[in-house]
Protein backbone atom coordinates (compact mmCIF):
# COMPACT_ATOMS: atom_id res chain seq x y z
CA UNK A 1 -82.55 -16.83 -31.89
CA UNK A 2 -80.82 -13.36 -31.05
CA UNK A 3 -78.75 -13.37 -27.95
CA UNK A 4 -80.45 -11.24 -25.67
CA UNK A 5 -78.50 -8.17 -24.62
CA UNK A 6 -77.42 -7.76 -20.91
CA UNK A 7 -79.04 -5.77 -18.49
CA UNK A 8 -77.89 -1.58 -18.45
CA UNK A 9 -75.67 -0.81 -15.33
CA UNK A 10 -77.63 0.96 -12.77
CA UNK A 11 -76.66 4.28 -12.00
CA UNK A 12 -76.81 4.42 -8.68
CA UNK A 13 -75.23 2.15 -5.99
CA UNK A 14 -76.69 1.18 -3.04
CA UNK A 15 -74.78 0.32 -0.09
CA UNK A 16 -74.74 -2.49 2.76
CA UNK A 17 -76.44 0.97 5.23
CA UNK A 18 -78.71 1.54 2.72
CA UNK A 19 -76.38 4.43 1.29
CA UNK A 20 -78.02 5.56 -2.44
CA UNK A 21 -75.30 6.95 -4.17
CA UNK A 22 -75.13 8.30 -7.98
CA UNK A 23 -72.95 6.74 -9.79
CA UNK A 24 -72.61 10.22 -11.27
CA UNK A 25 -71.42 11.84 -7.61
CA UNK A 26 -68.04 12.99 -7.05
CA UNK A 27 -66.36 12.13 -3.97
CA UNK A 28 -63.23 13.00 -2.90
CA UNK A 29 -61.32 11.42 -0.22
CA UNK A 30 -63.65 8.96 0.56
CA UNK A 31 -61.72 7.92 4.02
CA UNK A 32 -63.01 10.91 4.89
CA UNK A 33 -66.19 10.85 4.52
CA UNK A 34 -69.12 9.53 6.94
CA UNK A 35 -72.62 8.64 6.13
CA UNK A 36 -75.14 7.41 8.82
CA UNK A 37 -76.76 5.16 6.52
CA UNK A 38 -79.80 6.01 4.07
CA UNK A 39 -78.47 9.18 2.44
CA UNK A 40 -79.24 9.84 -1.23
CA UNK A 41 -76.11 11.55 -3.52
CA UNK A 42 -78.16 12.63 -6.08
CA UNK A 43 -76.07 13.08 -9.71
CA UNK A 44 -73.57 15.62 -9.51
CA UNK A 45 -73.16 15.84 -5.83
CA UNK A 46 -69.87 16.80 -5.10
CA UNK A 47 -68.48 16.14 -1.66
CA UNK A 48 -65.17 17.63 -0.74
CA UNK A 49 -63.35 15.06 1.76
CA UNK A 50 -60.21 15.77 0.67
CA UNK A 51 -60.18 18.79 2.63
CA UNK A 52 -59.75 18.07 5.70
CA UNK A 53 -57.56 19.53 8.80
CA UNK A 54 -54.01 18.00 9.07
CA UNK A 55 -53.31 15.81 11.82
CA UNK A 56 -51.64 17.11 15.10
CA UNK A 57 -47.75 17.06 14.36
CA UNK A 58 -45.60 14.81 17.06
CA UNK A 59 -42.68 15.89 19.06
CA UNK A 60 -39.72 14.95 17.90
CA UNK A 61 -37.35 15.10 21.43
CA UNK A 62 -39.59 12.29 22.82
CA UNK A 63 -37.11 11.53 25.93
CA UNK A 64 -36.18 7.83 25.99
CA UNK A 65 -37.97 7.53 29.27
CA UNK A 66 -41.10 6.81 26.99
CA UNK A 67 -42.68 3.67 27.05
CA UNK A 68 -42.68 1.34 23.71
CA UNK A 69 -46.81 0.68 25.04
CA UNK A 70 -47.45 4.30 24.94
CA UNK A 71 -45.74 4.86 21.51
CA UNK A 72 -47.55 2.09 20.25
CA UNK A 73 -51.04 3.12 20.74
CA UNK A 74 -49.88 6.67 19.86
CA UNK A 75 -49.13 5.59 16.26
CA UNK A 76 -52.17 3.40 15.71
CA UNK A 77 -54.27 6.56 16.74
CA UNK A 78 -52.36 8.49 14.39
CA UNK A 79 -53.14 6.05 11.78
CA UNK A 80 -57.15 6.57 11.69
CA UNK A 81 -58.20 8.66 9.01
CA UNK A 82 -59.97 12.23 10.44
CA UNK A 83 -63.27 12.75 9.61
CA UNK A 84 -63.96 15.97 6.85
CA UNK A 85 -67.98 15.13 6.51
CA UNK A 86 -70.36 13.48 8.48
CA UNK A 87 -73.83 13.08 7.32
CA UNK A 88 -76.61 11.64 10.01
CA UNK A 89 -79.27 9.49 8.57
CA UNK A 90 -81.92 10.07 6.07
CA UNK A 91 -80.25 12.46 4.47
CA UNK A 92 -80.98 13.86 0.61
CA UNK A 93 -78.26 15.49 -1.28
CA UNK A 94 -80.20 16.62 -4.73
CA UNK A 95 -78.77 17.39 -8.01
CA UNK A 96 -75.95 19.31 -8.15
CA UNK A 97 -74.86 20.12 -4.02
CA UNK A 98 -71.51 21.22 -3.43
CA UNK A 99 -70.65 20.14 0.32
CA UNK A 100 -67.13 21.94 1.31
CA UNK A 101 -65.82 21.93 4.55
CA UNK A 102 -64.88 25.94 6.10
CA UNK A 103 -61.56 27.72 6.69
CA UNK A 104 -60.85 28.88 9.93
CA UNK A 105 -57.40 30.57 10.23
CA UNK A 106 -55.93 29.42 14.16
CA UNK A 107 -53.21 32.47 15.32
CA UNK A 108 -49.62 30.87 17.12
CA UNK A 109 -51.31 31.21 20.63
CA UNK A 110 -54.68 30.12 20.30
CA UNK A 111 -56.38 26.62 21.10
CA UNK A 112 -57.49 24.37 18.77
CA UNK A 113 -61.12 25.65 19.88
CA UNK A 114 -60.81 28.99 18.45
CA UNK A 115 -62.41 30.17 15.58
CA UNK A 116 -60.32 33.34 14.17
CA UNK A 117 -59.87 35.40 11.55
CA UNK A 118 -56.82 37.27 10.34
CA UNK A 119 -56.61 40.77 10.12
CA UNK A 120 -55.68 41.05 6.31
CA UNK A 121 -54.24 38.29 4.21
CA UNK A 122 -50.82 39.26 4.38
CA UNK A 123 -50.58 38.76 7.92
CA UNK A 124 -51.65 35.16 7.64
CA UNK A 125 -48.64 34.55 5.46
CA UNK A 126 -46.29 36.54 7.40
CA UNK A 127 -47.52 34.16 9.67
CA UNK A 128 -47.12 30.68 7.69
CA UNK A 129 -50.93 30.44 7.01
CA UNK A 130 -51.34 29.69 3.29
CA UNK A 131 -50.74 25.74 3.41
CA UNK A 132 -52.72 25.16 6.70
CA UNK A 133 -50.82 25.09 9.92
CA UNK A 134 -49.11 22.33 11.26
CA UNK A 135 -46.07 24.29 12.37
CA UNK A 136 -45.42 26.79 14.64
CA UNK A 137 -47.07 30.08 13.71
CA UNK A 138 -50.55 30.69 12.53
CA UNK A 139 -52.58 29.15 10.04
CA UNK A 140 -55.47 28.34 7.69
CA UNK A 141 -56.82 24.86 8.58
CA UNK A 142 -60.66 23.09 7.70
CA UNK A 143 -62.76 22.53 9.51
CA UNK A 144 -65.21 19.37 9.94
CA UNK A 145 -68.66 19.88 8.26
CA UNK A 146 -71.58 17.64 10.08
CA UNK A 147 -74.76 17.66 9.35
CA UNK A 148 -77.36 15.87 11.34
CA UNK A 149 -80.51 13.40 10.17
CA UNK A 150 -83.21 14.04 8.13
CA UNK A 151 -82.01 17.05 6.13
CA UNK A 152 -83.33 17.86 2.70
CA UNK A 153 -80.84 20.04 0.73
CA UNK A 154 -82.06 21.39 -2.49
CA UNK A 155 -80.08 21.65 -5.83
CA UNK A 156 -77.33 23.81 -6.52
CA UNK A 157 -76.69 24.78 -2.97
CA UNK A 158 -73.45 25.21 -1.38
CA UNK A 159 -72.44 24.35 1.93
CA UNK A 160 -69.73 25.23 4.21
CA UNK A 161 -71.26 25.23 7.35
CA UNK A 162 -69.70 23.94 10.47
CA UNK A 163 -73.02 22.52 11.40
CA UNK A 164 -76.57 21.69 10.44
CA UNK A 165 -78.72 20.12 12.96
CA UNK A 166 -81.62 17.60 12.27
CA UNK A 167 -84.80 18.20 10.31
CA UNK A 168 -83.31 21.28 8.11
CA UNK A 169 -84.56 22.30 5.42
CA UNK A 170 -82.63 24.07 2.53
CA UNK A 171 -84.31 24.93 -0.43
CA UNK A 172 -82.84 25.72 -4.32
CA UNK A 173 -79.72 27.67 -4.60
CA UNK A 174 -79.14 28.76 -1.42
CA UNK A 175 -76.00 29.55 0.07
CA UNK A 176 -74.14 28.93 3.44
CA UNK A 177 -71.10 30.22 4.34
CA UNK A 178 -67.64 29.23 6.27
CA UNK A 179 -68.31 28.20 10.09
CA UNK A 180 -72.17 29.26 9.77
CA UNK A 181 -74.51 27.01 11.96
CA UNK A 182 -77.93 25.95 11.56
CA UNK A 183 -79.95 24.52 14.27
CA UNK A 184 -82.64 21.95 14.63
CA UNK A 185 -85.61 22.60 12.52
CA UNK A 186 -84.21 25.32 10.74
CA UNK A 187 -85.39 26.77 7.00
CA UNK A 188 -83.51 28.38 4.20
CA UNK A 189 -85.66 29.80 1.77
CA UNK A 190 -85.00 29.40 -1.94
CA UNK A 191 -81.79 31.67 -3.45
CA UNK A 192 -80.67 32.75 -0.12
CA UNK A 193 -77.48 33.29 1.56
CA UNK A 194 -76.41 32.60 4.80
CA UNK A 195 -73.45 34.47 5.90
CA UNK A 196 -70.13 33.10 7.24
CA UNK A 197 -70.30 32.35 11.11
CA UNK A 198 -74.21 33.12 11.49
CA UNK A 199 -75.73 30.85 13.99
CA UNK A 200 -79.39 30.34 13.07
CA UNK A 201 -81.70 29.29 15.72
CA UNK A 202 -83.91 26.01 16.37
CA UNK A 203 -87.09 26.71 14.43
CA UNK A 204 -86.29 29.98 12.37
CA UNK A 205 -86.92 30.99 8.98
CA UNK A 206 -84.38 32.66 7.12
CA UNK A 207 -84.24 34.05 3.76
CA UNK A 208 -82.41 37.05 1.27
CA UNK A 209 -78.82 38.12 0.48
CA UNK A 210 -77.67 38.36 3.30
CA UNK A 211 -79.80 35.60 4.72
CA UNK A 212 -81.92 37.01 7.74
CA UNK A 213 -84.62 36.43 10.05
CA UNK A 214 -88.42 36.72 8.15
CA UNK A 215 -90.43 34.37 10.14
CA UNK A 216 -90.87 30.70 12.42
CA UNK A 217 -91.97 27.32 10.93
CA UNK A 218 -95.36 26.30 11.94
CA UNK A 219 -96.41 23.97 14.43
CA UNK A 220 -95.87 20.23 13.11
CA UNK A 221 -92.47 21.11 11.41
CA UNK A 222 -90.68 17.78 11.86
CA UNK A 223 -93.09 16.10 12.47
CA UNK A 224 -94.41 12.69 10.47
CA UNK A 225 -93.21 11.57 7.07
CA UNK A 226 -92.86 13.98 4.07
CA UNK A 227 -94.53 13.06 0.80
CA UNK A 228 -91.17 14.26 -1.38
CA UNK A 229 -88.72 17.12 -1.50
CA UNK A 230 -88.42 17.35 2.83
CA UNK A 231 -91.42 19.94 2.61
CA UNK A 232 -92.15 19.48 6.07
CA UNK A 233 -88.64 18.97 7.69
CA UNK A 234 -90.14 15.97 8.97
CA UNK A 235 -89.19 12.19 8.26
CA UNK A 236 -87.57 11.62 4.95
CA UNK A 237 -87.74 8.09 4.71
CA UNK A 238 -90.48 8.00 1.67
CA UNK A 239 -88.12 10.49 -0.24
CA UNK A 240 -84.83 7.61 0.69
CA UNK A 241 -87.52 4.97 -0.87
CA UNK A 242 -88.27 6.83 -3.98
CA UNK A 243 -85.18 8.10 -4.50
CA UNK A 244 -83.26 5.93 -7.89
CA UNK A 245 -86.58 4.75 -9.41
């Protein structure tokens, strides 16, 4: 009798949250990297963890009034890993979605909280900007990319949003750019591109190059389960279910 031949690998891995990742996803600096349990990384997902904003530099003329308590917890904070991406729940990364955290550049006096650009590029070198901050002048640093539950994102899109709320829709080959934010129940038609720092609102329809305005989602949006490929922007659970058959 032949020996019978062992069972092919699957290719796709399914985690102890109900994660379904490809084995054919790339993703870098998993530590990372968040998922809220139930996403899909569809083949050729590529999620960039790696970039990620560097952690806030310590003093070094601590006086030696310090306590040892206070140092303590200060260095096992400093040992958590930051966060780069967060996904919610439910969400669907298809074939070939590049997720990339932005690039905000922070001047020498602003908070952590601002969002600024520099006037021309050589200024943010002048200023010490090309590796990231961390010291005292200006810099480039990234910023966290979250994006909330139940979000269908089509192929080939790229993101670089700062955020992307629940029940968003985002069809083929669209585009979104550094710091741009997308509200609950939002839409991104197929091919379009949404420009760096836009703030799209709860409900809206958006669509071209540049991405603008054309219209509202209809009543129901978000509401009940969707059949397959989050045409609804409702519940994506029977897309999760079907998803590595």
């Amino acid at each position: 009798m032949p020996p019978t031949k062992p069972p092919a690998p699957s290719t796709w891995v399914e985690t102890e949250t109900g994660n379904k990742v490809s084995r054919l996803a790339q993703l870098h600096g998993t530590q990372h990297i968040t998922l809220g349990g139930r996403c899909v990384l569809s083949p050729h997902v590529c999620i960039r963890g790696d970039l990620v904003r560097p952690a806030p530099s310590t003093s070094t003329t601590s006086t030696t009034s310090t306590s040892t308590e206070n140092s303590k917890s200060h260095s096992n904070r400093k040992q958590q890993p930051i966060t780069s991406v967060t996904l919610g729940k439910y969400v669907i990364l298809s074939p070939g979605v590049l997720l990339k955290p932005a690039l905000r550049y922070i001047s020498s006096s602003a908070t952590t909280s601002d969002h600024k650009y520099p006037p021309s590029q050589s200024q943010g070198k002048e200023k010490g900007g090309g590796g990231g901050g961390g010291g005292g002048g200006g810099g480039w640093q990234h910023v966290p990319l979250t994006i909330g539950s139940h979000v269908f994102i089509g192929p080939e899109c790229c993101i670089s949003a700062a955020i992307i709320g629940d029940h968003v829709l985002l069809e083929t080959g669209c585009v979104v750019g550094d710091l741009a934010i997308l509200k609950d129940g939002c839409r991104v038609l197929r091919g379009a591109v949404v420009p760096g720092g836009m703030v799209v609102a709860p409900g809206m329809v958006v669509g071209g190059r540049p991405a603008r305005v054309v219209g509202e989602v209809g009543v129901g949006w978000g509401v009940g389960e969707d059949e397959g490929a989050g045409g609804g922007g409702g519940d994506l659970r029977e897309v999760w279910r079907a998803a590595g058959r």
